[in-house]
C-alpha atoms as a PDB file:
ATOM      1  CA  UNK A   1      10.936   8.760  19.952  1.00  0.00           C
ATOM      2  CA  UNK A   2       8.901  10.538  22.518  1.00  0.00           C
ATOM      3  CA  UNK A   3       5.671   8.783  23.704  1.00  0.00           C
ATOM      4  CA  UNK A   4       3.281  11.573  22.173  1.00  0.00           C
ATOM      5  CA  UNK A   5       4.597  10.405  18.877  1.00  0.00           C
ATOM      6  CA  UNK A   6       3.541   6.742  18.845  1.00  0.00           C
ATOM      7  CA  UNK A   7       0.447   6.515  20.170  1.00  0.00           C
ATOM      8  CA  UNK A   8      -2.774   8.135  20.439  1.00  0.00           C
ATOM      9  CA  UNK A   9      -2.887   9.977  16.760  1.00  0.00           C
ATOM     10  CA  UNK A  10      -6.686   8.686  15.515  1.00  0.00           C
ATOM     11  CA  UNK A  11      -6.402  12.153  14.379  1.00  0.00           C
ATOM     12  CA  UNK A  12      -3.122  13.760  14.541  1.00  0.00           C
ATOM     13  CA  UNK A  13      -2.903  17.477  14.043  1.00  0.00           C
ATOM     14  CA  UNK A  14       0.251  17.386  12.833  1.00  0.00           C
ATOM     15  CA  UNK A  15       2.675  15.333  10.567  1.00  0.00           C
ATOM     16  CA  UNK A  16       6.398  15.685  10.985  1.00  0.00           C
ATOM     17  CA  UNK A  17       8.266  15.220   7.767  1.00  0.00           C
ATOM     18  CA  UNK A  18      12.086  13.493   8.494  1.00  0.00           C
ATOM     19  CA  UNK A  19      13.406  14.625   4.855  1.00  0.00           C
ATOM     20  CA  UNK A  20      15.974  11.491   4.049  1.00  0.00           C
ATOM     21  CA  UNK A  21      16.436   9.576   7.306  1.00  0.00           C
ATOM     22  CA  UNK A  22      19.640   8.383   8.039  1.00  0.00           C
ATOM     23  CA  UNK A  23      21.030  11.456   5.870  1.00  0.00           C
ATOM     24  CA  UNK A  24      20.810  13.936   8.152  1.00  0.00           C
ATOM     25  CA  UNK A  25      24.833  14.890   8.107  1.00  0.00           C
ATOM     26  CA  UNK A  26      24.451  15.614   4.343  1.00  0.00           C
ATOM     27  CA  UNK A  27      21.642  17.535   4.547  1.00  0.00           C
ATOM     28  CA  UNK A  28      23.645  20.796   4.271  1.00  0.00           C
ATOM     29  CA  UNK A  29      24.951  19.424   1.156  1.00  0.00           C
ATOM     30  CA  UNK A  30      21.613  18.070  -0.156  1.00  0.00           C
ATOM     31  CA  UNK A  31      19.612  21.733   0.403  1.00  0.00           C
ATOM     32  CA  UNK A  32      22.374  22.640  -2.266  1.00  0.00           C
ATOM     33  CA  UNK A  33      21.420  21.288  -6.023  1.00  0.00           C
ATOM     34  CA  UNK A  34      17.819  20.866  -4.154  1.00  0.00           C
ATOM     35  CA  UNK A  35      17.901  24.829  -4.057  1.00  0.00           C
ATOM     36  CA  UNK A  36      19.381  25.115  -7.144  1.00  0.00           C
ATOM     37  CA  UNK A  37      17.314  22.994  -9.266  1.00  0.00           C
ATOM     38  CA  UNK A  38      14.783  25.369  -7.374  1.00  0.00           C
ATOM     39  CA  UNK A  39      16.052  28.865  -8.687  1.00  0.00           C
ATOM     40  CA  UNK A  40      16.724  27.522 -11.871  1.00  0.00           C
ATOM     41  CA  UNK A  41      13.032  26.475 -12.632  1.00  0.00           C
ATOM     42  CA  UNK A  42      11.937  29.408 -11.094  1.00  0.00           C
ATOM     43  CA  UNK A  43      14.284  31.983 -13.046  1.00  0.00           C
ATOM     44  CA  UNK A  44      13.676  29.622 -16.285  1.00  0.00           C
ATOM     45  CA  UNK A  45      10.173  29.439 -16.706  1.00  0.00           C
ATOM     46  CA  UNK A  46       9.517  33.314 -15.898  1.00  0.00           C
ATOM     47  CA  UNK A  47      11.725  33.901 -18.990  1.00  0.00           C
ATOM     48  CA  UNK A  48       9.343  31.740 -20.848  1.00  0.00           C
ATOM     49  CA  UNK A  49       6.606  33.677 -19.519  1.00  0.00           C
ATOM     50  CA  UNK A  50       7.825  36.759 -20.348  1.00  0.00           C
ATOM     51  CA  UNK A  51       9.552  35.897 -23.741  1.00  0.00           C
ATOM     52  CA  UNK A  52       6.702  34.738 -25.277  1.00  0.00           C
ATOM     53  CA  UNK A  53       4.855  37.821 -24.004  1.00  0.00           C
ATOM     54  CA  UNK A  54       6.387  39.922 -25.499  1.00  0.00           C
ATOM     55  CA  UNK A  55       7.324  37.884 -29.017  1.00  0.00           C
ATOM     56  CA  UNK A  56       4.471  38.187 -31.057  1.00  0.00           C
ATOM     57  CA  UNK A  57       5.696  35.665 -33.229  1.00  0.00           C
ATOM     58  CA  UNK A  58       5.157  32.806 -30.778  1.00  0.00           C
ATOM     59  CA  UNK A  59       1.648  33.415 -29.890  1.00  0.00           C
ATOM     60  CA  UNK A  60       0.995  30.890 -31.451  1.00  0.00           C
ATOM     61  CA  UNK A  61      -0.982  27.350 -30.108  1.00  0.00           C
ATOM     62  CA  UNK A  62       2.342  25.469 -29.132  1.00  0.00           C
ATOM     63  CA  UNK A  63       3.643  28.154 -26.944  1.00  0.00           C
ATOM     64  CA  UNK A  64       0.700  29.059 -25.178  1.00  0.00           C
ATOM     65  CA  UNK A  65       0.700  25.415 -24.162  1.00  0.00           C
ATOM     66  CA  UNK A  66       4.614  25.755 -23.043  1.00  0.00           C
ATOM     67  CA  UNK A  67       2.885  28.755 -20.960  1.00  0.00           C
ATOM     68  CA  UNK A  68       0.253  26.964 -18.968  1.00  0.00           C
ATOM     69  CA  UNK A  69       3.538  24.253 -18.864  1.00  0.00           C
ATOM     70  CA  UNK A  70       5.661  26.903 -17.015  1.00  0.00           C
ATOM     71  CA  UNK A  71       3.007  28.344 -15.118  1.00  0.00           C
ATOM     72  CA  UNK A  72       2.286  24.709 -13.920  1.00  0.00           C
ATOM     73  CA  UNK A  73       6.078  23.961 -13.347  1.00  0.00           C
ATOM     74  CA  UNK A  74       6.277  27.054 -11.101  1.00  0.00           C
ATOM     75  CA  UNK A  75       3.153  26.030  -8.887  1.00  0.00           C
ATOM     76  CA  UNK A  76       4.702  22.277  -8.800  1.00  0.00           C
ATOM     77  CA  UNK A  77       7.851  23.790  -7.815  1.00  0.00           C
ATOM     78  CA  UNK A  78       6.929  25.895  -5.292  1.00  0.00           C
ATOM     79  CA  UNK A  79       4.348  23.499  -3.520  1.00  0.00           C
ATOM     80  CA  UNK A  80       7.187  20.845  -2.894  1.00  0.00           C
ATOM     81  CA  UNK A  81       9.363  24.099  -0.571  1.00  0.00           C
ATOM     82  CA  UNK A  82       6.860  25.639   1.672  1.00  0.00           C
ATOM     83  CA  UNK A  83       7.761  27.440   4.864  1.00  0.00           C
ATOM     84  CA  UNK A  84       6.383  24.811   6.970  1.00  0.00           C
ATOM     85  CA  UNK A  85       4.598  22.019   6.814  1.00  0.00           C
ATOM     86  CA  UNK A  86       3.230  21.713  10.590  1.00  0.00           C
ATOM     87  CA  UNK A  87      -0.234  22.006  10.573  1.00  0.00           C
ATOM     88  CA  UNK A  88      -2.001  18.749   9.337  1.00  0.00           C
ATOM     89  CA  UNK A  89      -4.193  20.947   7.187  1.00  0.00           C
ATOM     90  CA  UNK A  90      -1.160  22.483   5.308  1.00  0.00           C
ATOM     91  CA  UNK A  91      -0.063  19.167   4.859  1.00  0.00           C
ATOM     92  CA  UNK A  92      -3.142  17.949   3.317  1.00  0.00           C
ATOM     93  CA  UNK A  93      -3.744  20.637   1.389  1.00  0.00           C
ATOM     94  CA  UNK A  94       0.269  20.161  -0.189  1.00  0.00           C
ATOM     95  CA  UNK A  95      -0.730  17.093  -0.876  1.00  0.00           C
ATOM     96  CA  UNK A  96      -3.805  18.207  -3.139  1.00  0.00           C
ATOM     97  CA  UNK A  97      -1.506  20.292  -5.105  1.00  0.00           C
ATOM     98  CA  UNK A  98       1.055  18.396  -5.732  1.00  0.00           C
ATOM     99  CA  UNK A  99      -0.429  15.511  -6.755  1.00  0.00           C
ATOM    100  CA  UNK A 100      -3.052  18.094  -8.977  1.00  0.00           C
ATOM    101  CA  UNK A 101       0.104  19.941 -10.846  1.00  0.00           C
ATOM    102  CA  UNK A 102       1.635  17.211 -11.534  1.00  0.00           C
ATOM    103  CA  UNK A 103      -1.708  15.653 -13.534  1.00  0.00           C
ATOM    104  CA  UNK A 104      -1.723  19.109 -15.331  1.00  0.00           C
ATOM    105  CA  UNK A 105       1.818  18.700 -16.389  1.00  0.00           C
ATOM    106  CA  UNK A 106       1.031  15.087 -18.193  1.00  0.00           C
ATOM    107  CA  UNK A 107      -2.703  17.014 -19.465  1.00  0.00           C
ATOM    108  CA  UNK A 108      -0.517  19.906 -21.179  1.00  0.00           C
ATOM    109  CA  UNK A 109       2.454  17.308 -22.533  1.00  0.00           C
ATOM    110  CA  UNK A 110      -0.645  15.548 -24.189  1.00  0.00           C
ATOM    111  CA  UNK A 111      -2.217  18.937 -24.936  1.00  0.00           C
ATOM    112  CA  UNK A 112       1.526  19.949 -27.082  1.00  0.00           C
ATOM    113  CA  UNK A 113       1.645  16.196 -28.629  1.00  0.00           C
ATOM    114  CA  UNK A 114      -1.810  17.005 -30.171  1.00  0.00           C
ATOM    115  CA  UNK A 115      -0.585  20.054 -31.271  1.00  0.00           C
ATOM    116  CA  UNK A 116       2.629  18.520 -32.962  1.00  0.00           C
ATOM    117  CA  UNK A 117      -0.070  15.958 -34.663  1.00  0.00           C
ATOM    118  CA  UNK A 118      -1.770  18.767 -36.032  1.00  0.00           C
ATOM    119  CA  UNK A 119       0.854  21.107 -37.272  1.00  0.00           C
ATOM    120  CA  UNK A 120       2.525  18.259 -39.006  1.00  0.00           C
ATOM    121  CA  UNK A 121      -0.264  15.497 -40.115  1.00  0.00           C
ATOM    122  CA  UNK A 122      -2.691  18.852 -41.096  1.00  0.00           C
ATOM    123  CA  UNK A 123      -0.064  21.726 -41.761  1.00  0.00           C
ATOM    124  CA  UNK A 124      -2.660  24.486 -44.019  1.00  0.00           C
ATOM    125  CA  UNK A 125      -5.672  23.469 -41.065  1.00  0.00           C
ATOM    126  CA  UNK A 126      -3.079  23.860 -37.867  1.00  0.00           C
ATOM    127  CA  UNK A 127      -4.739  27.617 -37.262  1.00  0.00           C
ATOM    128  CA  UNK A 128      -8.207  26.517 -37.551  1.00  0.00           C
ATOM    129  CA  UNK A 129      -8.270  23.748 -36.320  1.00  0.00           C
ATOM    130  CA  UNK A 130      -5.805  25.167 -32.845  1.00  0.00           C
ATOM    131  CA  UNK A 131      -8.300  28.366 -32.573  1.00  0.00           C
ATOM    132  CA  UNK A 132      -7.655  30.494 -29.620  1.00  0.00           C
ATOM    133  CA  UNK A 133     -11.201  29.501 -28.097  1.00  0.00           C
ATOM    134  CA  UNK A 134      -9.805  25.845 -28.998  1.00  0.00           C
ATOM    135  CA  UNK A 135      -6.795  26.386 -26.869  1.00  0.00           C
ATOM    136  CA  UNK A 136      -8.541  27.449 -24.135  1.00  0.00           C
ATOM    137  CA  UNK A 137     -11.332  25.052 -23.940  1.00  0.00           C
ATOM    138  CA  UNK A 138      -8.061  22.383 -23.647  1.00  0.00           C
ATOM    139  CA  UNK A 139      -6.347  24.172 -20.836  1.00  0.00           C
ATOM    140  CA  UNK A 140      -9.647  24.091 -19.104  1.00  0.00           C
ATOM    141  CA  UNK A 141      -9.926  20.868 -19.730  1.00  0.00           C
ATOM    142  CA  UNK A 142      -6.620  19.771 -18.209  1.00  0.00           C
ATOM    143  CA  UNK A 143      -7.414  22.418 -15.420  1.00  0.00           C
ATOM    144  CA  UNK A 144     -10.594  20.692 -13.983  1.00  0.00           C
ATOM    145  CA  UNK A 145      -9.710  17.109 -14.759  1.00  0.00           C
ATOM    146  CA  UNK A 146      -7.024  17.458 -12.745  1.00  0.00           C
ATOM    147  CA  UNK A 147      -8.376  19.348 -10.080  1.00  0.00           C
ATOM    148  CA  UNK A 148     -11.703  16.520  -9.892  1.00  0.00           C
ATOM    149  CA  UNK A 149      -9.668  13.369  -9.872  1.00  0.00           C
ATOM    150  CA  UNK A 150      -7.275  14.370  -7.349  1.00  0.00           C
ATOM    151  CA  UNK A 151      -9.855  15.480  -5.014  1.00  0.00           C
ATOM    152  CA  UNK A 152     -10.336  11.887  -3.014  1.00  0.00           C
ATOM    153  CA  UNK A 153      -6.414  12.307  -2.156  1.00  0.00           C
ATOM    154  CA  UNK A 154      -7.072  14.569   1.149  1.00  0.00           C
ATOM    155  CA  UNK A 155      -9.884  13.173   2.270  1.00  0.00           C
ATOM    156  CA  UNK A 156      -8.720   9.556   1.435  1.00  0.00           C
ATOM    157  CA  UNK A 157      -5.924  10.266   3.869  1.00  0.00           C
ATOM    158  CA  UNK A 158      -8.136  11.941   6.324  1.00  0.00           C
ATOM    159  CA  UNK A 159     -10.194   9.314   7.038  1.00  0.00           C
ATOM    160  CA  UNK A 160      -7.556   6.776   8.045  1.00  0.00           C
ATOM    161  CA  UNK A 161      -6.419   6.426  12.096  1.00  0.00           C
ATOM    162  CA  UNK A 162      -2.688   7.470  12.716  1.00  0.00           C
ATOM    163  CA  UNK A 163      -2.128   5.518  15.964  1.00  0.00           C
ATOM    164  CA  UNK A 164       1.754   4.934  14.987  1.00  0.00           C
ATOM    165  CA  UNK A 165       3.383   7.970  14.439  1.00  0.00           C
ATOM    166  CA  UNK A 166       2.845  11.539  12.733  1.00  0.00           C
ATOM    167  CA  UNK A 167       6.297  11.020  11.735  1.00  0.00           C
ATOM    168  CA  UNK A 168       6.840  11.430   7.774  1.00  0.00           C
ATOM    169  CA  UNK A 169      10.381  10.025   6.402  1.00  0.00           C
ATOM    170  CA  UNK A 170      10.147  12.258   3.148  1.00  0.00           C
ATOM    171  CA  UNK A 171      10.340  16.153   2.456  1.00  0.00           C
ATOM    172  CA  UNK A 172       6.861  16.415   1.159  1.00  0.00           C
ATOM    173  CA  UNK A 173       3.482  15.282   1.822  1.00  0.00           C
ATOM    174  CA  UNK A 174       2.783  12.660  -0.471  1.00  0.00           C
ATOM    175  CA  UNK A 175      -0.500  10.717  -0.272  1.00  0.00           C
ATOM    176  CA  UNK A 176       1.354   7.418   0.099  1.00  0.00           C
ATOM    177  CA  UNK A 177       3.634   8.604   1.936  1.00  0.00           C
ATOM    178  CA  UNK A 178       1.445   9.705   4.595  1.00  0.00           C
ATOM    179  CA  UNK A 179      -1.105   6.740   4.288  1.00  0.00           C
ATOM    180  CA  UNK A 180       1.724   4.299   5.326  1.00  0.00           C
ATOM    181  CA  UNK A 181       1.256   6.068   8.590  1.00  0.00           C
ATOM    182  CA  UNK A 182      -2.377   4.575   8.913  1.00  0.00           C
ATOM    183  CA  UNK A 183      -2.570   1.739  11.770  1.00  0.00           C
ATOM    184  CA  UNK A 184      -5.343   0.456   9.203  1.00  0.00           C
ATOM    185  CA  UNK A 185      -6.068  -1.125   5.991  1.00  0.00           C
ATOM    186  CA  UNK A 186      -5.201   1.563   3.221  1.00  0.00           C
ATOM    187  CA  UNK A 187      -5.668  -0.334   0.619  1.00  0.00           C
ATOM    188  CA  UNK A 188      -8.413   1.755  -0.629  1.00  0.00           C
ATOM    189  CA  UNK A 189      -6.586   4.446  -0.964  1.00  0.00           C
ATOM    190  CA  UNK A 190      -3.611   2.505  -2.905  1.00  0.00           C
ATOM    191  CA  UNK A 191      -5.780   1.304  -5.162  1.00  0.00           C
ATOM    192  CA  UNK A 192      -7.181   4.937  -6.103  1.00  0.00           C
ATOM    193  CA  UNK A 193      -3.779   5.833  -6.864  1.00  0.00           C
ATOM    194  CA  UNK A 194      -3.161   3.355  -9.322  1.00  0.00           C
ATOM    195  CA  UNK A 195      -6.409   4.164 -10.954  1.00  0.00           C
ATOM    196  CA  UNK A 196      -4.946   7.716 -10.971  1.00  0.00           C
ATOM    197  CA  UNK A 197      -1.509   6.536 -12.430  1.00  0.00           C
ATOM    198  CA  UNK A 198      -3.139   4.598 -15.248  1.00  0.00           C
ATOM    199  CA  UNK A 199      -6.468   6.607 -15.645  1.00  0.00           C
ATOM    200  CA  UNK A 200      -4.405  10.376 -15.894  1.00  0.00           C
ATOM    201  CA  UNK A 201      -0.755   9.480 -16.823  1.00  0.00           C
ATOM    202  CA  UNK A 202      -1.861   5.982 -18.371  1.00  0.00           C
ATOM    203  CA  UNK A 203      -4.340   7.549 -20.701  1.00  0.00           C
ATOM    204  CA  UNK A 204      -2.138  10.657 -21.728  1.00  0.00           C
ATOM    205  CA  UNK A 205       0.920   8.547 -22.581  1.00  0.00           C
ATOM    206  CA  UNK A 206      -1.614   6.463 -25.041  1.00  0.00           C
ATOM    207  CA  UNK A 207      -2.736   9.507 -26.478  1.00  0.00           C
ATOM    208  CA  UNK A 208       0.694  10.720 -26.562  1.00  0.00           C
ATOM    209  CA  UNK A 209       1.967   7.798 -28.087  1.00  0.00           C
ATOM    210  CA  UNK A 210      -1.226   7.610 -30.735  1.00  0.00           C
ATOM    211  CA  UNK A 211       0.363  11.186 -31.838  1.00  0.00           C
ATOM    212  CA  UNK A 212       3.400  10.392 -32.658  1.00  0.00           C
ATOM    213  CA  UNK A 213       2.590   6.899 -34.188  1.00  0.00           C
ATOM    214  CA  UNK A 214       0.793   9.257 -36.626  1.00  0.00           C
ATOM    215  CA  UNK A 215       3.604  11.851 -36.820  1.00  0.00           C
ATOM    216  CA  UNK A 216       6.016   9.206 -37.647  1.00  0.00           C
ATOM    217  CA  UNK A 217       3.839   7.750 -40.301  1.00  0.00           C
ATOM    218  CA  UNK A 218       3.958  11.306 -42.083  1.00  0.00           C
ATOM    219  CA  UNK A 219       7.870  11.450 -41.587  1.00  0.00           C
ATOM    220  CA  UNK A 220       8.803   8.677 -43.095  1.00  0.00           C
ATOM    221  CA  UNK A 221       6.439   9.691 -46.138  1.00  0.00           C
ATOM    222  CA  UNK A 222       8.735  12.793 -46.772  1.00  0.00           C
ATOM    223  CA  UNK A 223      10.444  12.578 -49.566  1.00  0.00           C
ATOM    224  CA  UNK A 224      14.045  13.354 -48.472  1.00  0.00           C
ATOM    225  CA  UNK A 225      16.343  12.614 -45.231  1.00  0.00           C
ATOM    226  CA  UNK A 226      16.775  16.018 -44.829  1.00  0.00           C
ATOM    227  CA  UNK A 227      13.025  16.778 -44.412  1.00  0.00           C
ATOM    228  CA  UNK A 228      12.322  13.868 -42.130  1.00  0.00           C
ATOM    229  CA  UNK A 229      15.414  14.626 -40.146  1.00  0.00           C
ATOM    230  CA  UNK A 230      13.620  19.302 -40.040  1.00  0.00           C
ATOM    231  CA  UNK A 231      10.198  17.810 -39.248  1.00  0.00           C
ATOM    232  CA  UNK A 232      11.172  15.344 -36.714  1.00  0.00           C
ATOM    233  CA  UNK A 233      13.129  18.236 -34.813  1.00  0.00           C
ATOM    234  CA  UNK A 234      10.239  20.043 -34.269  1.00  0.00           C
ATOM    235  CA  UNK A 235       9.294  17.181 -31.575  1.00  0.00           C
ATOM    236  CA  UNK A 236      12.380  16.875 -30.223  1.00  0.00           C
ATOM    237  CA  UNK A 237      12.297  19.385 -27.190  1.00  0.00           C
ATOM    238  CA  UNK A 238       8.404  17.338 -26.460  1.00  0.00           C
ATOM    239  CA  UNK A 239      10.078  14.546 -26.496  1.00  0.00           C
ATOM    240  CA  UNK A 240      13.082  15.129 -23.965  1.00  0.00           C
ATOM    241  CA  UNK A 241      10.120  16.706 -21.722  1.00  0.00           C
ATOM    242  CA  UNK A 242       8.099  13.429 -21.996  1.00  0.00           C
ATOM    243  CA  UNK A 243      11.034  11.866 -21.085  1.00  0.00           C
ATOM    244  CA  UNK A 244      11.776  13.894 -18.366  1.00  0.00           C
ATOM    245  CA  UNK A 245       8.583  13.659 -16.674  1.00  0.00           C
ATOM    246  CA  UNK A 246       6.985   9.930 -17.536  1.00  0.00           C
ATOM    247  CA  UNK A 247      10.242   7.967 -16.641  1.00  0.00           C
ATOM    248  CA  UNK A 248      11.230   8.850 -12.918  1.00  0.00           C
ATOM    249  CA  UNK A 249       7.333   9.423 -12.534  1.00  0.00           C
ATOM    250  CA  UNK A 250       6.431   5.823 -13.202  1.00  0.00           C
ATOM    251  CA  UNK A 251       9.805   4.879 -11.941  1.00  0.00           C
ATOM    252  CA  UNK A 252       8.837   6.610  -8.167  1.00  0.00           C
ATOM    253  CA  UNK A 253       5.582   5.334  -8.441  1.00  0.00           C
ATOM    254  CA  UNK A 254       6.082   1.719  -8.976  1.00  0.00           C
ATOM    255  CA  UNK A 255       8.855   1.283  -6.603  1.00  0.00           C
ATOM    256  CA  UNK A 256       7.155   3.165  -3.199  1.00  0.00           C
ATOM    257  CA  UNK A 257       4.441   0.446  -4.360  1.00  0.00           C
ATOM    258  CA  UNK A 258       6.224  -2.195  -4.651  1.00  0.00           C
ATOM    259  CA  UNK A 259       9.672  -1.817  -3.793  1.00  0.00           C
ATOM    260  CA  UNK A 260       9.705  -2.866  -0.646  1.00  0.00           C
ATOM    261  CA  UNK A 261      13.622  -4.181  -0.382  1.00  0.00           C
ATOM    262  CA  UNK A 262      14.576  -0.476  -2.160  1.00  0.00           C
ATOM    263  CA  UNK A 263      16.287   1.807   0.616  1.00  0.00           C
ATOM    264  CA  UNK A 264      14.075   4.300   2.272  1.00  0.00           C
ATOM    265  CA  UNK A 265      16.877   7.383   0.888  1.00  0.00           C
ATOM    266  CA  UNK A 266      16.978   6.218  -2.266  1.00  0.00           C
ATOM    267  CA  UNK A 267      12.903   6.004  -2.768  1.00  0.00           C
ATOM    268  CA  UNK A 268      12.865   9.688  -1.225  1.00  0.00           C
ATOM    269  CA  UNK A 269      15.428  11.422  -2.987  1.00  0.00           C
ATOM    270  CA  UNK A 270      13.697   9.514  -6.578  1.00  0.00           C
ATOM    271  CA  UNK A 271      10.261  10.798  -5.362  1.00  0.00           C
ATOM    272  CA  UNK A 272      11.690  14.798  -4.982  1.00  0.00           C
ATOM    273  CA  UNK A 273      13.672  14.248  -7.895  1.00  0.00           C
ATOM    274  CA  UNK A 274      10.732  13.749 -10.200  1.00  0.00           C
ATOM    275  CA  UNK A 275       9.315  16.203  -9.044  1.00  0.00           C
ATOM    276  CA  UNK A 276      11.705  19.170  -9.283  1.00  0.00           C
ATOM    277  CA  UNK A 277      13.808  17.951 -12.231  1.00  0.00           C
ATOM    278  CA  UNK A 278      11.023  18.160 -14.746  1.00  0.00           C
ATOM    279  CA  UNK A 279      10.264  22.151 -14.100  1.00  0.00           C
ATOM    280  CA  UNK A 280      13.938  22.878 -14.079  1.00  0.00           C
ATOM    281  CA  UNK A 281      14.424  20.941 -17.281  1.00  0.00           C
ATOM    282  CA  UNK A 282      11.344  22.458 -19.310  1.00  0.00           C
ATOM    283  CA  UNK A 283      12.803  26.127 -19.924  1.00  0.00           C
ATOM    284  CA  UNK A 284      16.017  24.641 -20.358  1.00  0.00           C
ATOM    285  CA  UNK A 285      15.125  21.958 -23.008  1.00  0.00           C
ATOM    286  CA  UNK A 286      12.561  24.687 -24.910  1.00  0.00           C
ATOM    287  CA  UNK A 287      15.303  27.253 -24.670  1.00  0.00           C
ATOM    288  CA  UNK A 288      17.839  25.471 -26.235  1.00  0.00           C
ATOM    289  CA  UNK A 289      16.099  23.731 -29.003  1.00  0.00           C
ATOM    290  CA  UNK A 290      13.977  26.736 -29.871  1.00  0.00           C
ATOM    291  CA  UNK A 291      14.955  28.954 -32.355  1.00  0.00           C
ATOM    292  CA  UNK A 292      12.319  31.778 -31.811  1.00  0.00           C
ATOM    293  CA  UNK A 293      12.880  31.038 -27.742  1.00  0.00           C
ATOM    294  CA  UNK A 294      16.536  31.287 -27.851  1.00  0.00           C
ATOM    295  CA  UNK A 295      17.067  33.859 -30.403  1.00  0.00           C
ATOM    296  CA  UNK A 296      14.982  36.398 -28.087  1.00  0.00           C
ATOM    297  CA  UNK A 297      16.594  35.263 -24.975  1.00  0.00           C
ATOM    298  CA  UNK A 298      19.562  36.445 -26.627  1.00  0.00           C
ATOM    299  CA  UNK A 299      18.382  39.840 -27.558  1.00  0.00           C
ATOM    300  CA  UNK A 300      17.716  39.895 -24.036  1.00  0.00           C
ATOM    301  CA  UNK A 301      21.363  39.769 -22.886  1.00  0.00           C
ATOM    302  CA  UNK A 302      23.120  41.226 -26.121  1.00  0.00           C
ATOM    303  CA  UNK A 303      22.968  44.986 -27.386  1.00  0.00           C
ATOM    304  CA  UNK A 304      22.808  45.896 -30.607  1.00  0.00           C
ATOM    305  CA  UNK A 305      24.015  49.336 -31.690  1.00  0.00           C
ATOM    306  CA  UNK A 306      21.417  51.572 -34.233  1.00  0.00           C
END
């Protein structure tokens, strides 16, 4: 490593980012299902997008939450593989959105569990109580809570000297990622994240989990199996994108704080996992599971005769 590199970065202009050090022979093989998990949510959530345009039938509260879901998933994806990632501004400013998407993402999964609690615990008062101004007041809502409590993150990072290195071993510009880089105590901004784990994440999973506590309650007050068995598969495709989000998210979390005796490959290739699995998974999981979604998607590609 060239001397420019280790020393004399109190404030580095740039950041290089490794990718997955001691990789770089697969990398070739790598870009593949990384580029491929990248079309997919791409080419998936568009067709959300534009299914539900033009469906009347789903305009409905649930699927303009999958909306600002896909539209969210795109911006996610698409801020984890930009051009370059050179400029120290460009890095902070990845940073900012990633980290702000992906608190959107857990808002609207909370946002969709409230609207399962509704359409199941209150049925007749689902379109009253889910009004369109309603809806919108709640994407807001996510919008601007995630955009206020991610703020610190840049500026957390900026204020730290780099004397080390400017060196990143990971593919993205993650705040702790690029804090490790400090030659000073970071603790602050460690702690911040936590309270950002457990205040965003932490808070929507209880709310999440309030929902369904309540949702189940009603279930298993049906009156046959077969009616449990129809109501509870209307939270099925919520569920496998709770899953699909929550898990490796508290999963990468906890062990880049703590793991400390966990390879550096396998803590990188977890952290981009979590984030680009979830967006490819979404239109998939909603495509499948939905009848309205999947029935139009197949219109789409089939041709009936008049």
């Amino acid at each position: 490593m060239s001397e420019s590199n280790t020393t004399n970065f109190t404030n580095p202009s740039t950041f290089i980012l490794l990718g997955i050090p001691g990789l770089e022979a697969a990398y070739v093989w790598i870009s593949i299902p990384f580029c491929t998990m990248y079309i997919i949510a791409i080419l998936g959530n568009f067709t959300i997008l534009f299914i539900v345009k033009r469906e009347s039938s789903l305009h409905v509260p649930m699927y303009y939450f999958l909306c600002m879901l896909a539209v969210t998933d795109l911006c996610l994806s698409t801020s984890i593989l930009p051009k370059t990632l050179s400029i120290f501004c460009a890095c902070l400013t990845q940073m900012y959105f990633i980290h702000c998407f992906s608190a959107m993402e857990s808002g609207i999964l909370m946002a969709m569990a409230f609207d399962r609690f509704v359409a199941i615990c209150h049925p007749l008062r689902h379109s009253t109580i889910l009004t369109y101004s309603v809806v919108a007041k709640i994407g807001l809502a996510v919008v601007l809570r995630s955009g206020i409590i991610t703020l610190p993150y840049p500026f957390l990072a900026r204020r730290w000297p780099y004397c080390r290195t400017n060196i990143i071993p990971h593919f993205y510009c993650g705040h702790i990622a690029v804090v490790k880089l400090a030659c000073a105590d970071f603790s602050i901004s460690s702690y911040y994240g936590l309270f950002d784990l457990l205040s965003v994440i932490g808070m929507d999973v209880f709310f999440i989990t309030v929902s369904y506590t309540l949702i189940l309650k009603v279930i298993f007050c049906l009156p046959t199996k077969d009616a449990q068995l129809k109501t509870f598969g209307t939270c099925i495709s919520h569920l496998c994108a709770i899953l699909a989000l929550y898990i490796p998210d508290f999963f990468s979390s906890l062990t880049h704080r703590f793991g400390h005796n966990v390879p550096r490959p396998f803590l990188v290739l977890i952290a981009s996992v979590n984030l680009l699995v979830p967006p490819m998974l979404h239109p998939i999981i909603y495509g499948v599971r939905t009848k309205q979604m999947r029935d139009r998607l197949l219109q789409l590609f089939t041709y009936k005769e008049t």
